[in-house]
N, C-alpha and C. Protein backbone atom coordinates (compact mmCIF):
# COMPACT_ATOMS: atom_id res chain seq x y z
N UNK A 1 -93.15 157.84 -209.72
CA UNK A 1 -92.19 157.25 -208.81
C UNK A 1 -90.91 158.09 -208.89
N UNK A 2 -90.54 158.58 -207.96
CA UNK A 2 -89.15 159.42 -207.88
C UNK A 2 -87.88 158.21 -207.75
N UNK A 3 -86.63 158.84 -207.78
CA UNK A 3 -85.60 158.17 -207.82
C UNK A 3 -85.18 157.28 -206.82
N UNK A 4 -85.33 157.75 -205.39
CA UNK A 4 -85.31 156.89 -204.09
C UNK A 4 -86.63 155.76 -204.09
N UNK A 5 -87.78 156.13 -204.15
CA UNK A 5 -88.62 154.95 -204.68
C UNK A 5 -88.02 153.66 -205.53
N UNK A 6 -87.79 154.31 -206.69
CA UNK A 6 -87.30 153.02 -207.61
C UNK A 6 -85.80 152.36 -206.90
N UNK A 7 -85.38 153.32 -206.45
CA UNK A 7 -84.33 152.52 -205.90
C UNK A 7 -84.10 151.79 -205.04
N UNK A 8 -85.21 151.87 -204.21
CA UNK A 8 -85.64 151.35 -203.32
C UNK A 8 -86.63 149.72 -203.58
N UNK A 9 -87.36 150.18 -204.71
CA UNK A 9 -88.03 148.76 -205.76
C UNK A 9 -86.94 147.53 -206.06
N UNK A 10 -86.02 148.66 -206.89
CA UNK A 10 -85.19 147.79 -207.37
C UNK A 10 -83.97 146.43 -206.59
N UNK A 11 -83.99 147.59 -205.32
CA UNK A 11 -82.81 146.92 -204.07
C UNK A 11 -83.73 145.35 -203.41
N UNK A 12 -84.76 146.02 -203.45
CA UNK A 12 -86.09 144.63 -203.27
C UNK A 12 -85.92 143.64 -203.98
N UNK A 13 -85.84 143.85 -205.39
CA UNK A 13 -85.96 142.69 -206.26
C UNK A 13 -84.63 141.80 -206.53
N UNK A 14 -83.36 142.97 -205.63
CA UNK A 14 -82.36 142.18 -206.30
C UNK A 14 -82.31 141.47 -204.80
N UNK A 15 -82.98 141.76 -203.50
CA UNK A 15 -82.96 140.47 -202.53
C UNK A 15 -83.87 139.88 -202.45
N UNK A 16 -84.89 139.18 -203.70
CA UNK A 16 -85.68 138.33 -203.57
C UNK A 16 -84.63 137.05 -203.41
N UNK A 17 -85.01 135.81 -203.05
CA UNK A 17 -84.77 134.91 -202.94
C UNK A 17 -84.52 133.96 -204.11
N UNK A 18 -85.67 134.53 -204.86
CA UNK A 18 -85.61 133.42 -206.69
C UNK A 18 -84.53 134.15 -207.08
N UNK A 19 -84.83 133.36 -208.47
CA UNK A 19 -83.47 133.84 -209.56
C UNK A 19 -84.23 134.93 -210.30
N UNK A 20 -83.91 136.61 -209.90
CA UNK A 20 -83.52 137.09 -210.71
C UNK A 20 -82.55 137.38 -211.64
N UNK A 21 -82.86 137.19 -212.92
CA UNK A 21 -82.06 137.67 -214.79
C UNK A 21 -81.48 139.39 -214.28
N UNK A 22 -80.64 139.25 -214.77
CA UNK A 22 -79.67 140.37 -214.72
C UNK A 22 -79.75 141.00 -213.39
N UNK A 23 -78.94 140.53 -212.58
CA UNK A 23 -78.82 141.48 -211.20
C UNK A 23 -77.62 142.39 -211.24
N UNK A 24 -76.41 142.18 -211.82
CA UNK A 24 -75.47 142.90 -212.06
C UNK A 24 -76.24 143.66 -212.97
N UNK A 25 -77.44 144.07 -213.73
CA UNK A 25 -77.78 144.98 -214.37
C UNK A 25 -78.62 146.25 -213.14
N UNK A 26 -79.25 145.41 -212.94
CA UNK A 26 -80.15 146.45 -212.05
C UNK A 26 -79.02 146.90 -210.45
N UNK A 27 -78.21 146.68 -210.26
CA UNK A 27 -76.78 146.54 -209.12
C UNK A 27 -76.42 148.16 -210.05
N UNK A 28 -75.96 147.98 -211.60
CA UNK A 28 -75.35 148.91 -211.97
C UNK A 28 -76.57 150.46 -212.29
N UNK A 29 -77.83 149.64 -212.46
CA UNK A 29 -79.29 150.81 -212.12
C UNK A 29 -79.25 151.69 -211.09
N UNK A 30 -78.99 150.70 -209.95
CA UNK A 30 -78.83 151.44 -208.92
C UNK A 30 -78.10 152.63 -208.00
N UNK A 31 -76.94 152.05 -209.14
CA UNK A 31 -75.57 152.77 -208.38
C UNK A 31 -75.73 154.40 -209.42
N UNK A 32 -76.24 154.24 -210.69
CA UNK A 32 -76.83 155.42 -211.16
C UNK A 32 -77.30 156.22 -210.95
N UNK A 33 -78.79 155.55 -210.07
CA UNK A 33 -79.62 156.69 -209.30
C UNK A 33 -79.33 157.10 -207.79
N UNK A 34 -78.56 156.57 -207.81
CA UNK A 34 -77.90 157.34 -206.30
C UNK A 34 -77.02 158.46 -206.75
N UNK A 35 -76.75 158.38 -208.01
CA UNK A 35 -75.96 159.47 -208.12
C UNK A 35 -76.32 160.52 -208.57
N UNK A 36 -78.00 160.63 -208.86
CA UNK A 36 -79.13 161.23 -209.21
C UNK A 36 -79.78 162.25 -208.39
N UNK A 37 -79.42 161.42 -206.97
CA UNK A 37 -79.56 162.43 -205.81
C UNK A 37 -78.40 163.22 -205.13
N UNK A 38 -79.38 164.58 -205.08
CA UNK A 38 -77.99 165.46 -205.22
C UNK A 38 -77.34 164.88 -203.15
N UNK A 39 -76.16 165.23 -203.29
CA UNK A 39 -75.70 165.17 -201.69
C UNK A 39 -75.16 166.66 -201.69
N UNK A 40 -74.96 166.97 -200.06
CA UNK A 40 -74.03 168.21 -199.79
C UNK A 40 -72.48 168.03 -200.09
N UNK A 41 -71.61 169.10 -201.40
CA UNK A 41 -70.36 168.47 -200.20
C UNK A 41 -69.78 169.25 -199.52
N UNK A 42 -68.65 168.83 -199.04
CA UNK A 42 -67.93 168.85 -197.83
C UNK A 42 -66.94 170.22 -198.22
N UNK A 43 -66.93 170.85 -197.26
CA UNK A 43 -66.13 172.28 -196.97
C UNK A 43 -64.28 171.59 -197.07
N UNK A 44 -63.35 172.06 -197.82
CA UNK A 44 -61.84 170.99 -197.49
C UNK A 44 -61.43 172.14 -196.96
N UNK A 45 -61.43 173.40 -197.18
CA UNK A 45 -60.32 174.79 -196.79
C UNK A 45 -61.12 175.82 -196.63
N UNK A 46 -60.68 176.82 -196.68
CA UNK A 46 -61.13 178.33 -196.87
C UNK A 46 -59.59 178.75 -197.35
N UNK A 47 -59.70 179.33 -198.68
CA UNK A 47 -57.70 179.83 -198.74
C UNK A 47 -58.19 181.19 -199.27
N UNK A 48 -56.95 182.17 -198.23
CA UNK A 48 -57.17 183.30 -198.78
C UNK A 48 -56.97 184.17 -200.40
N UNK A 49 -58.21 185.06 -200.78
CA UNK A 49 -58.09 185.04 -202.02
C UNK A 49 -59.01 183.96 -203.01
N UNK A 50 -59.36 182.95 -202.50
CA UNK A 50 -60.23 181.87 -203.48
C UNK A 50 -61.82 181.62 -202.65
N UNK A 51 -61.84 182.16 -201.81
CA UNK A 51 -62.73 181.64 -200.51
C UNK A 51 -62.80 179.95 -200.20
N UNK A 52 -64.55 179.44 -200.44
CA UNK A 52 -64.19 178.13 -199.63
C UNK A 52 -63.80 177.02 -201.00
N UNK A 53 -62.97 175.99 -200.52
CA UNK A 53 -63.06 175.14 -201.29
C UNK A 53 -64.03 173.57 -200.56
N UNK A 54 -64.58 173.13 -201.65
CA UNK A 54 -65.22 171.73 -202.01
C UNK A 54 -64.73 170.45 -202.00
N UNK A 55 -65.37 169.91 -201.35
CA UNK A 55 -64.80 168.06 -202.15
C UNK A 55 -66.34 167.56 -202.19
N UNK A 56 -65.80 166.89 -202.87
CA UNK A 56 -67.02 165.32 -203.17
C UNK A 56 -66.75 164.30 -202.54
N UNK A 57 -67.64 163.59 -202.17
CA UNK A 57 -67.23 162.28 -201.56
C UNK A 57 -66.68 161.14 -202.10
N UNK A 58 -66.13 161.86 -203.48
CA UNK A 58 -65.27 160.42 -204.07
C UNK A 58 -63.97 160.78 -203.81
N UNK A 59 -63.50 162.47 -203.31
CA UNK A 59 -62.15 162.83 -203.26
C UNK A 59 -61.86 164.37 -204.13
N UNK A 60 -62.87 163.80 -205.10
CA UNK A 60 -62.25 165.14 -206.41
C UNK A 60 -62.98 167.05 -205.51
N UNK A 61 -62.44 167.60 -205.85
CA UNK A 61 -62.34 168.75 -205.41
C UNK A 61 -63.27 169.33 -206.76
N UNK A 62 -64.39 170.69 -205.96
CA UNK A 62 -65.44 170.79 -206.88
C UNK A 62 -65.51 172.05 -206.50
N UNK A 63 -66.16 173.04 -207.73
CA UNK A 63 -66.51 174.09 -207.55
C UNK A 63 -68.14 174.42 -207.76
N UNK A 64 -68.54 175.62 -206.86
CA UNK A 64 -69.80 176.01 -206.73
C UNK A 64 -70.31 175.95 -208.11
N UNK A 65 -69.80 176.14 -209.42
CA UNK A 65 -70.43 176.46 -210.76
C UNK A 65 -70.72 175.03 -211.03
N UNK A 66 -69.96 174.09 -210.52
CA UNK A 66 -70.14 172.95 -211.17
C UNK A 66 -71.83 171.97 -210.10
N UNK A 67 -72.79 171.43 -211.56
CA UNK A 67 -74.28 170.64 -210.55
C UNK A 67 -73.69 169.12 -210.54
N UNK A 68 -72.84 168.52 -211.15
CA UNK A 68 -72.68 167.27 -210.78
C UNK A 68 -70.70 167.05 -210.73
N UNK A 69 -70.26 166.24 -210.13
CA UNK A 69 -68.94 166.29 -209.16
C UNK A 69 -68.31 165.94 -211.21
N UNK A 70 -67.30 166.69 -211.39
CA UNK A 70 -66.56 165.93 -212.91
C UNK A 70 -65.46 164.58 -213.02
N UNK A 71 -65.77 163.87 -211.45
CA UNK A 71 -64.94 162.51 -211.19
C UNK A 71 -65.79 161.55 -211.48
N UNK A 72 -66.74 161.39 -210.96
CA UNK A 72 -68.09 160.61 -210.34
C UNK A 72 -68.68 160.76 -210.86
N UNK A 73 -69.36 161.80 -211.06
CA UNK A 73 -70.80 162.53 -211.46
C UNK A 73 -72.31 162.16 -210.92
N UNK A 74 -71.52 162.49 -209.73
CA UNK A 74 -72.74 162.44 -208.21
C UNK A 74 -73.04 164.13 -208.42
N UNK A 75 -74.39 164.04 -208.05
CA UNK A 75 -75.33 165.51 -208.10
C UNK A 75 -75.18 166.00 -206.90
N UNK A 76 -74.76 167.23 -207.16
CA UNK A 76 -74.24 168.24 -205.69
C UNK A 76 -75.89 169.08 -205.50
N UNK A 77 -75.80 169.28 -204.16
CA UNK A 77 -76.62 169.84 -203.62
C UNK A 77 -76.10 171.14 -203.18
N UNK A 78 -76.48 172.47 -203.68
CA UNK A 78 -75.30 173.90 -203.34
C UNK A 78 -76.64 174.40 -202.83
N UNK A 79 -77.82 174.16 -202.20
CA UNK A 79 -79.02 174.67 -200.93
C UNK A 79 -78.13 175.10 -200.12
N UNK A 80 -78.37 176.37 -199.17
CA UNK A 80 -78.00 176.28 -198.21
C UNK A 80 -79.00 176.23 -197.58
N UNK A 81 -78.71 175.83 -195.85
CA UNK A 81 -79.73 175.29 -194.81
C UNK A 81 -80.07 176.34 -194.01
């Protein structure tokens, strides 16, 4: 089972109808593995002398060397398309 699978399991179980035991646990599971999957980010500038600069989608500003954002620590995706 990959990461979107389970996360996808898990989002199920926390809208069953009964009483699931620890939903603020598996709520905080979740918000983990989303951050597991890498995203693109976002182009903020081009400044001359540094080339392009980065953001993350939490705000923090990121560089190509770096695989996960050092605010968040959401997984960057540096593929190009």
């Amino acid at each position: 089972m990959d990461e979107l699978s389970a996360k996808r399991h898990l989002a199920s179980v926390i809208r069953w109808e009964g009483s699931v035991p620890d939903k603020d646990a598996l709520k905080i599971a979740i918000n983990a593995m989303e951050k597991r999957i890498p995203i693109k980010p976002y182009k903020r500038a081009k400044l001359e002398g540094f080339g392009n600069i980065y953001g993350c989608h939490c705000g923090a500003l990121i560089e190509t060397l770096y695989d996960f954002c050092p605010r968040c620590g959401q997984a960057i995706d540096w593929t190009e398309e």
